[in-house]
PDB file of N, CA and C in Angstrom:
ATOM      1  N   UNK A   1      14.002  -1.477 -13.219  1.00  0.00           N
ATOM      2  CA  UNK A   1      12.683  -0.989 -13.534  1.00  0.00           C
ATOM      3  C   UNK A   1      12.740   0.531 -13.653  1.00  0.00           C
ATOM      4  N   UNK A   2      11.715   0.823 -14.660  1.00  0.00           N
ATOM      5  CA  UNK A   2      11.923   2.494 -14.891  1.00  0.00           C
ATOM      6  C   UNK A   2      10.970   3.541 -14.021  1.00  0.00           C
ATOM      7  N   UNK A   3      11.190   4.602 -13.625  1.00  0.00           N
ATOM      8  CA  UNK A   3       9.968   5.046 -12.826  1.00  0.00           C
ATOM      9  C   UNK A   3       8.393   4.914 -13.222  1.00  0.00           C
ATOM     10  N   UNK A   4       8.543   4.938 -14.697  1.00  0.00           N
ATOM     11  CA  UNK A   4       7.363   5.103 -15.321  1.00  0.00           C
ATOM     12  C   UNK A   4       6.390   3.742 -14.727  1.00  0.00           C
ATOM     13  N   UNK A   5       7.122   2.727 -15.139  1.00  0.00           N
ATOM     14  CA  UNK A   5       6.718   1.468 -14.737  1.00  0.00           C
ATOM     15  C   UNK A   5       6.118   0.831 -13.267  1.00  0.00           C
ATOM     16  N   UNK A   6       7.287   1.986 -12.436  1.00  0.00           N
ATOM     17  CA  UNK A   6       6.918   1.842 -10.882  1.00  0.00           C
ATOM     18  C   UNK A   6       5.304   2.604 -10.708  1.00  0.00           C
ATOM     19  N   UNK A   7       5.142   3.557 -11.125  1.00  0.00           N
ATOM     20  CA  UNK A   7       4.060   4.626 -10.978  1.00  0.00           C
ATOM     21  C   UNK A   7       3.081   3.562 -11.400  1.00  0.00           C
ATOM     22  N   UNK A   8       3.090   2.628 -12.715  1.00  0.00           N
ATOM     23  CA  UNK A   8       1.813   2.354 -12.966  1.00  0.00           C
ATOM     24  C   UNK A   8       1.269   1.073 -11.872  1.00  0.00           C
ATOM     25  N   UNK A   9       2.602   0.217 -11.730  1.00  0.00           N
ATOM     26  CA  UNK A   9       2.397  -1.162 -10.480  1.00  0.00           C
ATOM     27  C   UNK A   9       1.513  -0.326  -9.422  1.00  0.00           C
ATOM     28  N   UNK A  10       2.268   0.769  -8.955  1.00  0.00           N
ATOM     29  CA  UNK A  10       1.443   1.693  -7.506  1.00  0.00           C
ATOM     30  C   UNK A  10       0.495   1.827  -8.026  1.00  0.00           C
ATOM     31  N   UNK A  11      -0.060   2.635  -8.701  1.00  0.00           N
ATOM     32  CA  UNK A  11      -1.457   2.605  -9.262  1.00  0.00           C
ATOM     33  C   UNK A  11      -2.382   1.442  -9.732  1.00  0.00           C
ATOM     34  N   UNK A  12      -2.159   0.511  -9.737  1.00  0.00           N
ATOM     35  CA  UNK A  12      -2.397  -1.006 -10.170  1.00  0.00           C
ATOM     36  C   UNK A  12      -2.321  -1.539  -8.641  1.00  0.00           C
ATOM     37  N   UNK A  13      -2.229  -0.840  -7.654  1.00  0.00           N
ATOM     38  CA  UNK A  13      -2.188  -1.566  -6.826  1.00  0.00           C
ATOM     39  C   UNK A  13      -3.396  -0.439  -5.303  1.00  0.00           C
ATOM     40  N   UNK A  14      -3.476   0.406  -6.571  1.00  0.00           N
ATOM     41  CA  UNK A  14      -4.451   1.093  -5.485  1.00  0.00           C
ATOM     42  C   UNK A  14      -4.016   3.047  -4.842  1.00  0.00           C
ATOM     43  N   UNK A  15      -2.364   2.998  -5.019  1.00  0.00           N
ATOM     44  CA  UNK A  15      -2.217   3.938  -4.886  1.00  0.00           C
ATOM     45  C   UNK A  15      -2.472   5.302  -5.986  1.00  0.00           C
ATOM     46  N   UNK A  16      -2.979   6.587  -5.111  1.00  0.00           N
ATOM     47  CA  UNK A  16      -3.101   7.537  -6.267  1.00  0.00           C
ATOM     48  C   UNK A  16      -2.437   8.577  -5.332  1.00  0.00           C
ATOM     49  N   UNK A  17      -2.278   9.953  -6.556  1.00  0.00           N
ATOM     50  CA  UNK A  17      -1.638  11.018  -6.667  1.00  0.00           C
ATOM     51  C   UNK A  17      -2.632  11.755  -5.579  1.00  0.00           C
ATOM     52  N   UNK A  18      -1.550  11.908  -5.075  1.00  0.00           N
ATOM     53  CA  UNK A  18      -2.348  13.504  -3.694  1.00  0.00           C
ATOM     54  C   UNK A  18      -1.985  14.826  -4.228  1.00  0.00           C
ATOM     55  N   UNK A  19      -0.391  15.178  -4.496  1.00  0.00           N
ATOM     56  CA  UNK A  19      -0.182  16.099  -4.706  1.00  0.00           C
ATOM     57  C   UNK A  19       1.132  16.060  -5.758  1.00  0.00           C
ATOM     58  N   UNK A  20       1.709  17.332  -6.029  1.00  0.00           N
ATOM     59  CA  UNK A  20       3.261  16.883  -6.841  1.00  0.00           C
ATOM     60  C   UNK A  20       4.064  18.135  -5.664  1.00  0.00           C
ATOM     61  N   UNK A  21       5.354  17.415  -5.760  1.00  0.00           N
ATOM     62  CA  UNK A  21       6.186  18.035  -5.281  1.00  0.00           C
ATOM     63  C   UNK A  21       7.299  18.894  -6.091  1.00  0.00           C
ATOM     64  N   UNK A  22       8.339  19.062  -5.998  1.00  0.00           N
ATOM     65  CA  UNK A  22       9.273  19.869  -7.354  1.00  0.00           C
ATOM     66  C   UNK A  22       9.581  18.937  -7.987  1.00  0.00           C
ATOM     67  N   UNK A  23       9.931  17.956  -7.347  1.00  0.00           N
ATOM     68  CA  UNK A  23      10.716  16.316  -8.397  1.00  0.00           C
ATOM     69  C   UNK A  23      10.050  15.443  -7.787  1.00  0.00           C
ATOM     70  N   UNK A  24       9.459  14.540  -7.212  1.00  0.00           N
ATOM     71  CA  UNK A  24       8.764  14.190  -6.868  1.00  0.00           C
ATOM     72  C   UNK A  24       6.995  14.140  -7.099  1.00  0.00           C
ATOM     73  N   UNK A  25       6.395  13.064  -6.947  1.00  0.00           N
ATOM     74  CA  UNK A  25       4.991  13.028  -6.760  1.00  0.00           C
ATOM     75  C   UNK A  25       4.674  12.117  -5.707  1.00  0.00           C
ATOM     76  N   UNK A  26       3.637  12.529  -4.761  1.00  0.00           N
ATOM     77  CA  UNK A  26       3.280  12.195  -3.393  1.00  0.00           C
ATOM     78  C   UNK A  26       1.908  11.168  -4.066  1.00  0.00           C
ATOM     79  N   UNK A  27       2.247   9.674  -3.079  1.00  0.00           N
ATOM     80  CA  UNK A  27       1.037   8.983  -3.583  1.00  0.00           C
ATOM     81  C   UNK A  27       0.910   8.422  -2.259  1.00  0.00           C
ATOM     82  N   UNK A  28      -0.444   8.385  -2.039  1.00  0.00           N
ATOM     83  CA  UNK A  28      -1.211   7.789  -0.904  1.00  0.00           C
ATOM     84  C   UNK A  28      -2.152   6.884  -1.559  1.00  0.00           C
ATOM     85  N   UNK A  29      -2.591   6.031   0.090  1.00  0.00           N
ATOM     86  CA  UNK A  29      -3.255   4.350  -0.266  1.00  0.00           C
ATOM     87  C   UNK A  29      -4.428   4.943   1.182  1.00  0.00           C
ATOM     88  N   UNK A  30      -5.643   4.550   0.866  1.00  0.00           N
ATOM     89  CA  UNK A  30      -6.639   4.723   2.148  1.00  0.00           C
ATOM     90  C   UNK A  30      -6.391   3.543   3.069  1.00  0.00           C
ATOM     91  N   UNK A  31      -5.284   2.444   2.525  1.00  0.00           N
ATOM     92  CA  UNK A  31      -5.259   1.143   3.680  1.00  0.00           C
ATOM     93  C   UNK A  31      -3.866   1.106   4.397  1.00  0.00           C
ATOM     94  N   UNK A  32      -3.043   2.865   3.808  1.00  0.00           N
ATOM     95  CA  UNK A  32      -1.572   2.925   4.675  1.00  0.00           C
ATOM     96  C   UNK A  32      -1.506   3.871   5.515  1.00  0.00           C
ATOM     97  N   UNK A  33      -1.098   3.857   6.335  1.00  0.00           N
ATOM     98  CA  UNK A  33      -0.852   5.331   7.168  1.00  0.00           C
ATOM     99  C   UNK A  33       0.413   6.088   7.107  1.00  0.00           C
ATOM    100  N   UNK A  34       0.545   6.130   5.512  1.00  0.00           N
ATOM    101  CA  UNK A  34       1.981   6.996   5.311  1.00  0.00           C
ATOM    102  C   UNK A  34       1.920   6.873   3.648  1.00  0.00           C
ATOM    103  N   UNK A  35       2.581   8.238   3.122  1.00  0.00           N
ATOM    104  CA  UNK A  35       2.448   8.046   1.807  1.00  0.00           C
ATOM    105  C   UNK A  35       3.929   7.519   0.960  1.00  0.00           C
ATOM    106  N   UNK A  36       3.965   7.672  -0.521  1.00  0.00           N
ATOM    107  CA  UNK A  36       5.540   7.062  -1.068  1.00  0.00           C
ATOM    108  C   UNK A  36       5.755   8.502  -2.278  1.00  0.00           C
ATOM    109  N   UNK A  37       6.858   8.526  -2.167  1.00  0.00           N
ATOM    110  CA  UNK A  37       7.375   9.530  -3.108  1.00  0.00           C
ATOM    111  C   UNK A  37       7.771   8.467  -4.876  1.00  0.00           C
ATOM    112  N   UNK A  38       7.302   9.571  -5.591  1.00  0.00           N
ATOM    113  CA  UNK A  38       7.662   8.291  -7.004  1.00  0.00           C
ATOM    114  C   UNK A  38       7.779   9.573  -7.505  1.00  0.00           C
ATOM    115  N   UNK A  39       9.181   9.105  -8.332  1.00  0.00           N
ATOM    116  CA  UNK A  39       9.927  10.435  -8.911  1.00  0.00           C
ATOM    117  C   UNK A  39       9.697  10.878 -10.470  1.00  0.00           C
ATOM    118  N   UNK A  40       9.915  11.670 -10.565  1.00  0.00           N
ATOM    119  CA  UNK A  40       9.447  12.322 -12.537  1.00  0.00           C
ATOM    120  C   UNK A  40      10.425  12.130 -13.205  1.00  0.00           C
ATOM    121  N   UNK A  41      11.281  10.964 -12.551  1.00  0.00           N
ATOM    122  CA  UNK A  41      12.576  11.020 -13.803  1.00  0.00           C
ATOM    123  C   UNK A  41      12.215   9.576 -14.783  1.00  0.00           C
ATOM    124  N   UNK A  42      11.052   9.594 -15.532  1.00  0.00           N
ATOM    125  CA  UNK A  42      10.630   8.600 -16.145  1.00  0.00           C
ATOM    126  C   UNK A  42      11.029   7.810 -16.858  1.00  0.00           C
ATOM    127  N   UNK A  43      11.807   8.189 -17.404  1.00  0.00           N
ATOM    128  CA  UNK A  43      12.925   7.331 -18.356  1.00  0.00           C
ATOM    129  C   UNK A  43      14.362   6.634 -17.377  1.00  0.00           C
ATOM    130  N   UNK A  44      14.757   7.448 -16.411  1.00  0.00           N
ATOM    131  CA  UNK A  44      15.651   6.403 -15.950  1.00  0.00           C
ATOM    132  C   UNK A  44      14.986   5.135 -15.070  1.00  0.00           C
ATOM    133  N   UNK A  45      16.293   4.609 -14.749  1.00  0.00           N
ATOM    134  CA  UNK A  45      16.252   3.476 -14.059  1.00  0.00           C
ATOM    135  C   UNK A  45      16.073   3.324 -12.831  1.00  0.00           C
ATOM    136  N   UNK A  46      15.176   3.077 -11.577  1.00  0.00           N
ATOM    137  CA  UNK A  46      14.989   2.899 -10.262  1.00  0.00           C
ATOM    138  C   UNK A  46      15.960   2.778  -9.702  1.00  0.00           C
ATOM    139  N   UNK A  47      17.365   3.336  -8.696  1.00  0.00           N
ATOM    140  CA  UNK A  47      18.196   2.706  -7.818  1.00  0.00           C
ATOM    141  C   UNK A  47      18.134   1.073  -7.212  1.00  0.00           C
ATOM    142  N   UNK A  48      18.456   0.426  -7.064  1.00  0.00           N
ATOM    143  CA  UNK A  48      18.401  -0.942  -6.655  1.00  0.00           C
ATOM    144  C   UNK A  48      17.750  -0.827  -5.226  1.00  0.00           C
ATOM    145  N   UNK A  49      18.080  -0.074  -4.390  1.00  0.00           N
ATOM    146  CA  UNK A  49      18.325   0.086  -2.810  1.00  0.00           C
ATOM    147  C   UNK A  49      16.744   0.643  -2.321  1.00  0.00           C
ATOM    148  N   UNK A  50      16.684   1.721  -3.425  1.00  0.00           N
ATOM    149  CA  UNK A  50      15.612   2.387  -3.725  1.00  0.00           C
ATOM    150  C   UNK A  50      14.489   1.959  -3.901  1.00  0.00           C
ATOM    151  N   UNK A  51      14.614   0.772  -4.856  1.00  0.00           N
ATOM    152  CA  UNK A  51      13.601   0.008  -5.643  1.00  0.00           C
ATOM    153  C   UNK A  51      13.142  -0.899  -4.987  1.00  0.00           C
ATOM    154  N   UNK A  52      13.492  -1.871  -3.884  1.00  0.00           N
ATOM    155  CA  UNK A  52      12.938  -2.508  -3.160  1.00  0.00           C
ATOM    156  C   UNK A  52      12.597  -2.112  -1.665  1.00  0.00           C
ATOM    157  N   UNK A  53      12.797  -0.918  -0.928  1.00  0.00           N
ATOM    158  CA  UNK A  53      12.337  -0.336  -0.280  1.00  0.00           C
ATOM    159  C   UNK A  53      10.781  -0.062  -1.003  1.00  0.00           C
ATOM    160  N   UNK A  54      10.790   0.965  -1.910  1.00  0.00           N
ATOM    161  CA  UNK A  54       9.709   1.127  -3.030  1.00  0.00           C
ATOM    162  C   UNK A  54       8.793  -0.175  -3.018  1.00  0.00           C
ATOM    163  N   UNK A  55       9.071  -1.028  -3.216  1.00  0.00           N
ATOM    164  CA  UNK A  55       8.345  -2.558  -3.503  1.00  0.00           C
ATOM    165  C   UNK A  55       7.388  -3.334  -2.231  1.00  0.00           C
ATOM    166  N   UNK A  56       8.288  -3.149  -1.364  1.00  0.00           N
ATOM    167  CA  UNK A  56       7.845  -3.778  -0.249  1.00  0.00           C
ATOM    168  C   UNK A  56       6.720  -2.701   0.329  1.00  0.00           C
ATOM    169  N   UNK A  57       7.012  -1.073   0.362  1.00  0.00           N
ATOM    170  CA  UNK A  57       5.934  -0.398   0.882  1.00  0.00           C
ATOM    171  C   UNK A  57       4.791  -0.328   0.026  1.00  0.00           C
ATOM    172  N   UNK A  58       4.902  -0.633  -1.591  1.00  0.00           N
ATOM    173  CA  UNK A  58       3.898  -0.510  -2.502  1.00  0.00           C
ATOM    174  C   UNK A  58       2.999  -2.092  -2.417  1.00  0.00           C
ATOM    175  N   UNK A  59       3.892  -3.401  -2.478  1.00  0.00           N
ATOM    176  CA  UNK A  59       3.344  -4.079  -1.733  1.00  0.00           C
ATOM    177  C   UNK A  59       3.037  -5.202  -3.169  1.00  0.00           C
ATOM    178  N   UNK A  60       4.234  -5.164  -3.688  1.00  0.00           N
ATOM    179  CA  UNK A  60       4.245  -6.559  -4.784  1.00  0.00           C
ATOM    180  C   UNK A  60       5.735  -7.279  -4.688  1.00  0.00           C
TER     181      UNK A  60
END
């Protein structure tokens, strides 16, 4: 999966943009008590290891 793709599931799932970081963008949920980093490299490919860590805290 590509980042682009990850950003929109999180957002489709409730999370939004708090702030941006240098490479990075910070997204928070009002029903988590911790936020997820989703990266600006839009065109590549999610790490595997990465990507389901990512999944399980985004929550599909």
């Amino acid at each position: 999966m590509k980042w682009s793709e990850l950003r929109r599931k999180a957002e489709r799932k409730g999370w939004y943009l708090v702030r941006n970081g240098s490479n990075h963008d910070i997204y928070a949920h009002n029903d988590k008590d911790f936020q997820i980093q989703i990266g600006r490299h839009d065109s590549e490919e999610v790490k595997k290891g990465l990507f389901s860590k990512l999944k399980k805290q985004i929550g599909f």
